[in-house]
C-alpha atoms as a PDB file:
ATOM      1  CA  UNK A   1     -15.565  35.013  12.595  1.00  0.00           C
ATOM      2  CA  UNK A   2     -15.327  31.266  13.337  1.00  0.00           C
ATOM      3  CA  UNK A   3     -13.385  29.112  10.975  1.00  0.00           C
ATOM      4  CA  UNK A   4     -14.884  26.260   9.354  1.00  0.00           C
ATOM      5  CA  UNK A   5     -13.700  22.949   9.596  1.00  0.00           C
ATOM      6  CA  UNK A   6     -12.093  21.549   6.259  1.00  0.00           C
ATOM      7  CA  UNK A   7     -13.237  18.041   6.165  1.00  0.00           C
ATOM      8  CA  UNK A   8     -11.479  17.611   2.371  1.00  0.00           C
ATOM      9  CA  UNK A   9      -9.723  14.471   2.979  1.00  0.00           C
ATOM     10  CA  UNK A  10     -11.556  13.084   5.712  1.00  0.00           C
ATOM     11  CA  UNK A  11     -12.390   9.389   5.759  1.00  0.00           C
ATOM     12  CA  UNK A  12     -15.623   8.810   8.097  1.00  0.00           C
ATOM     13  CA  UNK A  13     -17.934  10.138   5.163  1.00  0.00           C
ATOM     14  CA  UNK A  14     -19.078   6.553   4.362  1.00  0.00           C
ATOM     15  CA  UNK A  15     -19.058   6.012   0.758  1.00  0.00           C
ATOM     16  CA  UNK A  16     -18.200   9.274  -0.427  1.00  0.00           C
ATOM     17  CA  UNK A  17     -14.643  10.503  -1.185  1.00  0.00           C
ATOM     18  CA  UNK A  18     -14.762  14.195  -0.166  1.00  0.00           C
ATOM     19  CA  UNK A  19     -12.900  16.296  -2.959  1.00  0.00           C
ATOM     20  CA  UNK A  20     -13.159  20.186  -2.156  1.00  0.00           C
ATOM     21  CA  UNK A  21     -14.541  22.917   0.160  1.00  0.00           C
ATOM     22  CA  UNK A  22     -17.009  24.740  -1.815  1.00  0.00           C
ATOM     23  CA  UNK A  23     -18.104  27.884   0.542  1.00  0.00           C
ATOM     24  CA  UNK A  24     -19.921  28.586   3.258  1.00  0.00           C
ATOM     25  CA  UNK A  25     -23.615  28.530   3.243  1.00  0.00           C
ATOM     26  CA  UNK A  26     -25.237  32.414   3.671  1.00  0.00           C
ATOM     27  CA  UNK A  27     -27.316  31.079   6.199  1.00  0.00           C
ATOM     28  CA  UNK A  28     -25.396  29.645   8.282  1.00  0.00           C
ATOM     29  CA  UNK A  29     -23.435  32.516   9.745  1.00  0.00           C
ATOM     30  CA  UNK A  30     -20.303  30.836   7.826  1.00  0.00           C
ATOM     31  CA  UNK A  31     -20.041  27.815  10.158  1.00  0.00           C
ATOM     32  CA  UNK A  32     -21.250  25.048   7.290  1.00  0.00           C
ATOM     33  CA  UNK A  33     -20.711  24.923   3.919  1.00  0.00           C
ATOM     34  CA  UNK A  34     -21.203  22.627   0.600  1.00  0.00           C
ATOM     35  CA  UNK A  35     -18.547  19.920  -0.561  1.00  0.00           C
ATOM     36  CA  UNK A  36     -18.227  18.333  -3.845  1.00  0.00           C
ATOM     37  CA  UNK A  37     -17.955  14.813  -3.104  1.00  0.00           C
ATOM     38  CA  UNK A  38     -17.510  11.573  -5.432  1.00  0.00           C
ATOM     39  CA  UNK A  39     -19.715   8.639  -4.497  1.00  0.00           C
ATOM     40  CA  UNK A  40     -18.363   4.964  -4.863  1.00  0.00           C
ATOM     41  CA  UNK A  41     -20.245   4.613  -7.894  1.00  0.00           C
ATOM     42  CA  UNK A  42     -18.445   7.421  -9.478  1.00  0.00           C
ATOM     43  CA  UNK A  43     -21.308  10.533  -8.963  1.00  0.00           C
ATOM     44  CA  UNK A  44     -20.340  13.475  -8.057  1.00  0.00           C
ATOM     45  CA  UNK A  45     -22.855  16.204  -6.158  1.00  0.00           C
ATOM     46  CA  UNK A  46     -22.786  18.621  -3.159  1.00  0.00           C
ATOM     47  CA  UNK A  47     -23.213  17.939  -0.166  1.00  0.00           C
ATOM     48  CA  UNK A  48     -23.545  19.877   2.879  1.00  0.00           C
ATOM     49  CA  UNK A  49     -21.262  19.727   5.751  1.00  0.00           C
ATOM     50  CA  UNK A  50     -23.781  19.019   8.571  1.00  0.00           C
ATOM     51  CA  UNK A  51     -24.904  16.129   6.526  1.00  0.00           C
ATOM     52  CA  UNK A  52     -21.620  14.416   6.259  1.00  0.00           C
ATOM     53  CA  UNK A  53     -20.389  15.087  10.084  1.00  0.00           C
ATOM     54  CA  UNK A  54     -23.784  13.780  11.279  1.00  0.00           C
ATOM     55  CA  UNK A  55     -23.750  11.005   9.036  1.00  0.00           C
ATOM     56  CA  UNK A  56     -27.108  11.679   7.638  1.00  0.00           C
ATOM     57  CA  UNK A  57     -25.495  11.494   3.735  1.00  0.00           C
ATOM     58  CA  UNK A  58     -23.463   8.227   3.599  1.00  0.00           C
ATOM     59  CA  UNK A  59     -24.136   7.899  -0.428  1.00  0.00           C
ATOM     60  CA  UNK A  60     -25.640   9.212  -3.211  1.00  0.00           C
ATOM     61  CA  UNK A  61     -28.581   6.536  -2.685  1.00  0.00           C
ATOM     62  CA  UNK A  62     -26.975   3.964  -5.427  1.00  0.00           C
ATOM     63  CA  UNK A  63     -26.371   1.497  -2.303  1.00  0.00           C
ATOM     64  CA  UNK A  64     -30.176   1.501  -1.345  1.00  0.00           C
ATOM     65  CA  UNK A  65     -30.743   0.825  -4.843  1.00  0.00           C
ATOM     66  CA  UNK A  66     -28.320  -2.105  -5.341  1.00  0.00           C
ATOM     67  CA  UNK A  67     -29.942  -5.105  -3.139  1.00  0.00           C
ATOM     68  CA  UNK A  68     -30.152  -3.651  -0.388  1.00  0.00           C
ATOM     69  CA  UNK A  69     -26.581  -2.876  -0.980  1.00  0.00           C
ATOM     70  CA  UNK A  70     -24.634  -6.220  -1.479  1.00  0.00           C
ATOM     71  CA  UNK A  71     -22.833  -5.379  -4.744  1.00  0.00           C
ATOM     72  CA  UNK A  72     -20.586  -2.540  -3.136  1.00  0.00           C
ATOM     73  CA  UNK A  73     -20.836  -4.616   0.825  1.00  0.00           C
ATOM     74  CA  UNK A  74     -19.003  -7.321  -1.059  1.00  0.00           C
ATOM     75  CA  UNK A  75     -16.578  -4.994  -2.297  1.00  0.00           C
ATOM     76  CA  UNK A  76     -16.175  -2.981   1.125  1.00  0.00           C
ATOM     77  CA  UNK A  77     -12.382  -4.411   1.619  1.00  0.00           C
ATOM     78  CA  UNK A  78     -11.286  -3.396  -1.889  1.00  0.00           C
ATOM     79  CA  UNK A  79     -12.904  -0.271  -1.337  1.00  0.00           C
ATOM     80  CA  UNK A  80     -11.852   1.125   1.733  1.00  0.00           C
ATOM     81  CA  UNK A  81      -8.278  -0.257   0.175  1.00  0.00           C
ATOM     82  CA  UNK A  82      -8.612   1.931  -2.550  1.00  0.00           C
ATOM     83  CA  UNK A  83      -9.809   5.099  -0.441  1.00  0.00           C
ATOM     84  CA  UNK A  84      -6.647   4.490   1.842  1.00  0.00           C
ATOM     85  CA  UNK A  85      -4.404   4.688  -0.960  1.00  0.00           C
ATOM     86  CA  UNK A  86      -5.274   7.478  -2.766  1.00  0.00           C
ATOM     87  CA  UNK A  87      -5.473   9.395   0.806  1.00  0.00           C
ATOM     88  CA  UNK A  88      -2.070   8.334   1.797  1.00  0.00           C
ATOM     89  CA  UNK A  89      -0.797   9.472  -1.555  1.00  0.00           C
ATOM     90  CA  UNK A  90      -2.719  12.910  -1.724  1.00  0.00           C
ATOM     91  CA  UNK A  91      -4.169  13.878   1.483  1.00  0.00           C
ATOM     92  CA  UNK A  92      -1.403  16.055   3.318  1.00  0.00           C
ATOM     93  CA  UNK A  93      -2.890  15.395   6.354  1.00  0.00           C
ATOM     94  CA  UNK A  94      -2.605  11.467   6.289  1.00  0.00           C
ATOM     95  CA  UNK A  95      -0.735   9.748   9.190  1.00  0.00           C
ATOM     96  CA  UNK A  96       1.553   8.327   6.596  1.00  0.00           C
ATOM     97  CA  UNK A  97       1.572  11.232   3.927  1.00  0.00           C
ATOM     98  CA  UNK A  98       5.556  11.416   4.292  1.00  0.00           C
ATOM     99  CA  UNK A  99       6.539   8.036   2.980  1.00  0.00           C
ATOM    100  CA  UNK A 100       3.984   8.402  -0.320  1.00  0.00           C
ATOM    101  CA  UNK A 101       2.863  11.509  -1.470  1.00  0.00           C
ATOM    102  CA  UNK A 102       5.368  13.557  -0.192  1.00  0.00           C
ATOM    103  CA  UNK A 103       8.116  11.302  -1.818  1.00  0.00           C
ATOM    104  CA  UNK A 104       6.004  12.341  -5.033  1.00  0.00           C
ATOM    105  CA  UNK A 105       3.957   8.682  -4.971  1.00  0.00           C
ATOM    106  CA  UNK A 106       0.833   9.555  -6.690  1.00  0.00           C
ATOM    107  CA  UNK A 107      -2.194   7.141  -7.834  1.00  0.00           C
ATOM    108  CA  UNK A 108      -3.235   7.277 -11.825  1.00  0.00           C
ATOM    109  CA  UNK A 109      -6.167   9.321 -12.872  1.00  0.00           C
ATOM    110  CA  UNK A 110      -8.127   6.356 -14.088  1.00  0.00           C
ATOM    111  CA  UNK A 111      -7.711   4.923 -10.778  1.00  0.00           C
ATOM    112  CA  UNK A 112      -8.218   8.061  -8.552  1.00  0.00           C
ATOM    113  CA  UNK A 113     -11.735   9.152 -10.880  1.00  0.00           C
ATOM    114  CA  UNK A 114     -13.282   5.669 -10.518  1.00  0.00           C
ATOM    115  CA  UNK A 115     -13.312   3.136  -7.657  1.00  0.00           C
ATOM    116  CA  UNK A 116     -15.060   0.666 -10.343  1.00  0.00           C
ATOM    117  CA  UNK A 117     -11.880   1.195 -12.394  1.00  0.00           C
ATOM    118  CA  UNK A 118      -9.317   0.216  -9.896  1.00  0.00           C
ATOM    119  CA  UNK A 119     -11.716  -2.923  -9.085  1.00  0.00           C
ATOM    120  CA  UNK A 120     -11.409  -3.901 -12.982  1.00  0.00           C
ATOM    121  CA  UNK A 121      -7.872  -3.456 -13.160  1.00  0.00           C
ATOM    122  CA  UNK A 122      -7.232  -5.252  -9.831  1.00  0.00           C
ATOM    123  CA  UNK A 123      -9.771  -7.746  -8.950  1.00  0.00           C
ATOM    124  CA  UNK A 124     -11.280  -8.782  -5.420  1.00  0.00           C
ATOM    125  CA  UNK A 125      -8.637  -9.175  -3.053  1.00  0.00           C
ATOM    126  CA  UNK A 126      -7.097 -12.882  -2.551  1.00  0.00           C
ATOM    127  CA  UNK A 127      -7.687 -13.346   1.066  1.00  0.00           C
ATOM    128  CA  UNK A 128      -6.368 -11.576   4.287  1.00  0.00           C
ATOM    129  CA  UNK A 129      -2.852 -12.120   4.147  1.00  0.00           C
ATOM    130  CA  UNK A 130      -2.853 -10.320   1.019  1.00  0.00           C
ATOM    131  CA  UNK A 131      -2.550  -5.915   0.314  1.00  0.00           C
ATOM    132  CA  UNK A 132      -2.012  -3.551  -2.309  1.00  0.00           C
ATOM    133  CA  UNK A 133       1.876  -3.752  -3.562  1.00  0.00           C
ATOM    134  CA  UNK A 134       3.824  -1.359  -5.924  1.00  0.00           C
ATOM    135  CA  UNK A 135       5.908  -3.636  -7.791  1.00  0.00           C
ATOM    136  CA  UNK A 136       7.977  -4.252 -10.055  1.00  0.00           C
ATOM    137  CA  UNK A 137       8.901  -0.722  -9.226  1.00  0.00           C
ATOM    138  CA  UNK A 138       9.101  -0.097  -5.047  1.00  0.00           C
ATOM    139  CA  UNK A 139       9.551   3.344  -5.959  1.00  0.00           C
ATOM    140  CA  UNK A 140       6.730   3.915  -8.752  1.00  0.00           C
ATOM    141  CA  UNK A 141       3.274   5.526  -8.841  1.00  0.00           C
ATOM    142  CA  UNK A 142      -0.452   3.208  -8.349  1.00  0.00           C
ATOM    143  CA  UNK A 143      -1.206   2.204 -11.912  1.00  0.00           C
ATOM    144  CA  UNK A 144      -2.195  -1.041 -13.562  1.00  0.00           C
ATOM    145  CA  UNK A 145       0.989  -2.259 -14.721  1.00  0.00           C
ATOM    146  CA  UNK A 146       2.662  -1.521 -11.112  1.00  0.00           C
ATOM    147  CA  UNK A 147       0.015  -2.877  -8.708  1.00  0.00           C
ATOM    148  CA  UNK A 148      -0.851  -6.229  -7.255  1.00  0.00           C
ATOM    149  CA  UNK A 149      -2.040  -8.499  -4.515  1.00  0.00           C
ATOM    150  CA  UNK A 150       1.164  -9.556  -2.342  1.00  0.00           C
ATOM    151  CA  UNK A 151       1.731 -11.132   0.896  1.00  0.00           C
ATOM    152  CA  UNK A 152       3.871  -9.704   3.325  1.00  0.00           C
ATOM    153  CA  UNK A 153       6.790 -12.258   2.545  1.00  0.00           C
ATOM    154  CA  UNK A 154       6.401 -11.250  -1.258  1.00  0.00           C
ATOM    155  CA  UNK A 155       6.724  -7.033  -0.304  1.00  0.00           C
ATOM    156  CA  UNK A 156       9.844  -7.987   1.526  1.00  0.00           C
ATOM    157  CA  UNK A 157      11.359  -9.698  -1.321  1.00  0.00           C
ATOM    158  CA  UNK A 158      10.572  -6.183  -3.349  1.00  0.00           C
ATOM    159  CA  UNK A 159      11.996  -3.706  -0.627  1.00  0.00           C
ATOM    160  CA  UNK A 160      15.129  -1.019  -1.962  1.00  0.00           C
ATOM    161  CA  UNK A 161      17.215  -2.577   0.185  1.00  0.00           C
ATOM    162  CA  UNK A 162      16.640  -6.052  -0.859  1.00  0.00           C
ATOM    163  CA  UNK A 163      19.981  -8.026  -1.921  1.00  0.00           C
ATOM    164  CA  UNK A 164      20.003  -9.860  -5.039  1.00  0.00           C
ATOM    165  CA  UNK A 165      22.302 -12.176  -5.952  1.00  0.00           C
ATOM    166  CA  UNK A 166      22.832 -14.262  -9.515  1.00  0.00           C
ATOM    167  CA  UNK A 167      23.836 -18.027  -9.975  1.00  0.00           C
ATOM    168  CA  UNK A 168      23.279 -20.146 -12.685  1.00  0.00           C
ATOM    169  CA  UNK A 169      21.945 -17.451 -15.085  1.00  0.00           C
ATOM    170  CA  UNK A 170      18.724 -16.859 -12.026  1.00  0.00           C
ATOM    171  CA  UNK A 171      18.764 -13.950 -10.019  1.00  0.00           C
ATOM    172  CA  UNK A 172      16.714 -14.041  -6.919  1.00  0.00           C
ATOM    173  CA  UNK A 173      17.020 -12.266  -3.635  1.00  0.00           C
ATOM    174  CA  UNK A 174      19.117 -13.653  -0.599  1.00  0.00           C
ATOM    175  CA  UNK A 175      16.624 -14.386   1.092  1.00  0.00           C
ATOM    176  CA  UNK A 176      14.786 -16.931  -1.340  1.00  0.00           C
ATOM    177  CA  UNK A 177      18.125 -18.505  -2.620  1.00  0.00           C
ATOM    178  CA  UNK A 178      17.987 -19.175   1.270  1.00  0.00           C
ATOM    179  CA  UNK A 179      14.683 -21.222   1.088  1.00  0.00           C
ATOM    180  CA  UNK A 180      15.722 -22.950  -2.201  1.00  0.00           C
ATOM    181  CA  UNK A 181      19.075 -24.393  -1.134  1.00  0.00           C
ATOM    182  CA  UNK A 182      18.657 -24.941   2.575  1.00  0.00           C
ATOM    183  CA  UNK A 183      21.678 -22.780   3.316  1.00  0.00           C
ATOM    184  CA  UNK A 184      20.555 -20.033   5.836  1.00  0.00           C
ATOM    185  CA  UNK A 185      20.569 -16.543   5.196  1.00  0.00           C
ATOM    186  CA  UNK A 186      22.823 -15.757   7.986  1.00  0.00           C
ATOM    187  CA  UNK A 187      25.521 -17.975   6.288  1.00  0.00           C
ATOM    188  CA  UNK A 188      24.781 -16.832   2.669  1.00  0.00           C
ATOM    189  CA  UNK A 189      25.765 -13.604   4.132  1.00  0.00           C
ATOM    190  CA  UNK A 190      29.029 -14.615   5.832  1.00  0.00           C
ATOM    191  CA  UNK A 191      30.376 -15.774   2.657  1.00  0.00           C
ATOM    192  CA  UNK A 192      29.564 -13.052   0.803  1.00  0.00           C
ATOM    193  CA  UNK A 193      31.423 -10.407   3.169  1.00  0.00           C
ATOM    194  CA  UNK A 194      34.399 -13.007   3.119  1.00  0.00           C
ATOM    195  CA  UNK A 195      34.229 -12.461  -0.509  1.00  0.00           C
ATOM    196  CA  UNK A 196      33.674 -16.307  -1.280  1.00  0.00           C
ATOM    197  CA  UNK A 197      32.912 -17.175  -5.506  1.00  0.00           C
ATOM    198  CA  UNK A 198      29.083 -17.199  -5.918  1.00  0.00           C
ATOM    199  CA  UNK A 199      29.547 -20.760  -6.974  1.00  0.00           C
ATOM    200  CA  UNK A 200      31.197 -21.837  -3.590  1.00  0.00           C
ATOM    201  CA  UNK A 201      29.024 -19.662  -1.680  1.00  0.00           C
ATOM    202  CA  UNK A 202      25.969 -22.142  -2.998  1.00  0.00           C
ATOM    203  CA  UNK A 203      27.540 -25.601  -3.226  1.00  0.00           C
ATOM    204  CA  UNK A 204      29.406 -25.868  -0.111  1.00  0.00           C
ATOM    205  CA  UNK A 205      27.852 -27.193   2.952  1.00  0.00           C
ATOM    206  CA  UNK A 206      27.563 -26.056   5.938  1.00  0.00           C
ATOM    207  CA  UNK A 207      29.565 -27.766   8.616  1.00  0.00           C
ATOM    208  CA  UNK A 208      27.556 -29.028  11.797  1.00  0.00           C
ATOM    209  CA  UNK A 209      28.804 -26.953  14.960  1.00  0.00           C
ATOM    210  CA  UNK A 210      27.739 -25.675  18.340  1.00  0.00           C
ATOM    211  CA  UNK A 211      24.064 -24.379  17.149  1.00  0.00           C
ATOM    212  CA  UNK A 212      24.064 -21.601  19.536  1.00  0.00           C
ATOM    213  CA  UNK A 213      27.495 -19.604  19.312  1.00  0.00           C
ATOM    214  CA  UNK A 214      27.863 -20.268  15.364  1.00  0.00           C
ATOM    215  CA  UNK A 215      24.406 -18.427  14.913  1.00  0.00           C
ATOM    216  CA  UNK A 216      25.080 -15.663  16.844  1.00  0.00           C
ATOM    217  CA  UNK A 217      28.330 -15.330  15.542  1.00  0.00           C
ATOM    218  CA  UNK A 218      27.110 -15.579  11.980  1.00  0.00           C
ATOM    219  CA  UNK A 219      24.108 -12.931  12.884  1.00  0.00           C
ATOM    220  CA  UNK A 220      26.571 -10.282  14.101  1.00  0.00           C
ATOM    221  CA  UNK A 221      28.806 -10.866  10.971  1.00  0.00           C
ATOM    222  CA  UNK A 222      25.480 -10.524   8.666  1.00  0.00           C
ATOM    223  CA  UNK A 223      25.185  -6.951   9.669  1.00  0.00           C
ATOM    224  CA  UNK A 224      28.956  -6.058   8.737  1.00  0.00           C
ATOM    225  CA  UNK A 225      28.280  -3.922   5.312  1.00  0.00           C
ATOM    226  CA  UNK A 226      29.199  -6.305   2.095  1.00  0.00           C
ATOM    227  CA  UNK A 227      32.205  -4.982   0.124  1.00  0.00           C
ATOM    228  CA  UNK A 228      32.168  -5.905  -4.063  1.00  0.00           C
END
């Protein structure tokens, strides 16, 4: 007897988010079957499996009945932002499963049940340079209070690894404290694995020497491990 395909999971359905295998179809000699699948708009019907692999059912007809379907085009971006994160975080088969769901990285309910939801919560998305960023918490789940536009720059700055250092009562990662007092990062660095006080490490200036050697010196020393 030939298997059926699974499509749970699978992201070429349009607007729907496919949620389960429901069983084959008598008819069909067990090579189709029905899936429950959410629409963007939050309905949720069968579908059968022909229709979704042949792209005949892209909706549940609430984008024909929307303008033509501007409301959800204009929120196509957010959307297929929002589809991409719950499938990282709970489809097993995702290309980058491993680093979120299977680190336990989940989305909230709220978010996962309603597309509309997550747009509320999160807004339209700034421009381009912007994506979806766990934060304060690196490590923590998709939910409202741990979410938020961020550039590239700003995920960076919110990495595990990031080093943070305090002066003045303002803590701030290396890398910033870099931009703010024109001392370069490579430096900042240097004098913290020559154990120099933070205050010294800030307010001295660098001295003017052969551009080439002292960088590469000070690059290679930057990668030496930092000892407290």
């Amino acid at each position: 007897m030939e298997k059926i395909e699974d499509l749970t999971g699978w992201d070429g359905a349009g607007k729907w988010t496919i949620l389960e295998k429901l069983g084959a179809l008598p008819d069909k000699s067990n090579r189709a079957c029905y899936y429950l699948c959410r629409c963007i708009c939050g309905k949720e019907v069968k579908v059968r499996s022909e229709s979704l692999k042949n792209g005949r059912s892209t909706s549940c007809g609430c984008v024909r009945k929307t303008a033509g379907g501007a409301s959800y085009n204009e929120k196509k971006v957010e959307y297929n932002t929002w589809r991409g994160m719950i499938s990282r975080c709970h489809n097993k088969n995702h290309t980058h499963y491993e680093f979120y769901g299977a680190k336990g990285i989940v989305v909230c309910d709220e978010w996962r049940n309603s597309f509309e939801k997550f747009y509320e919560d999160m807004g339209p998305r700034p421009s381009s340079k912007y994506s979806l960023d766990r934060y304060p918490k690196s490590d923590g789940n998709y939910q409202p209070d741990n979410t938020r536009w961020a550039t590239a720059k700003e995920q960076a700055l919110n990495k595990n690894k990031t080093l943070y250092l305090t002066y003045k009562g303002e803590t701030k990662a290396v890398k910033e404290w870099a931009d703010i007092t024109g001392i370069s990062y490579s430096v900042i660095r240097h004098r913290l694995h020559k154990q120099w006080p933070m205050e010294e490490i800030f307010e001295t200036k660098s001295k003017k020497t052969s551009k080439s050697k002292t960088d590469k010196l000070l690059e290679k020393i930057a990668t030496l491990p930092l000892i407290y």
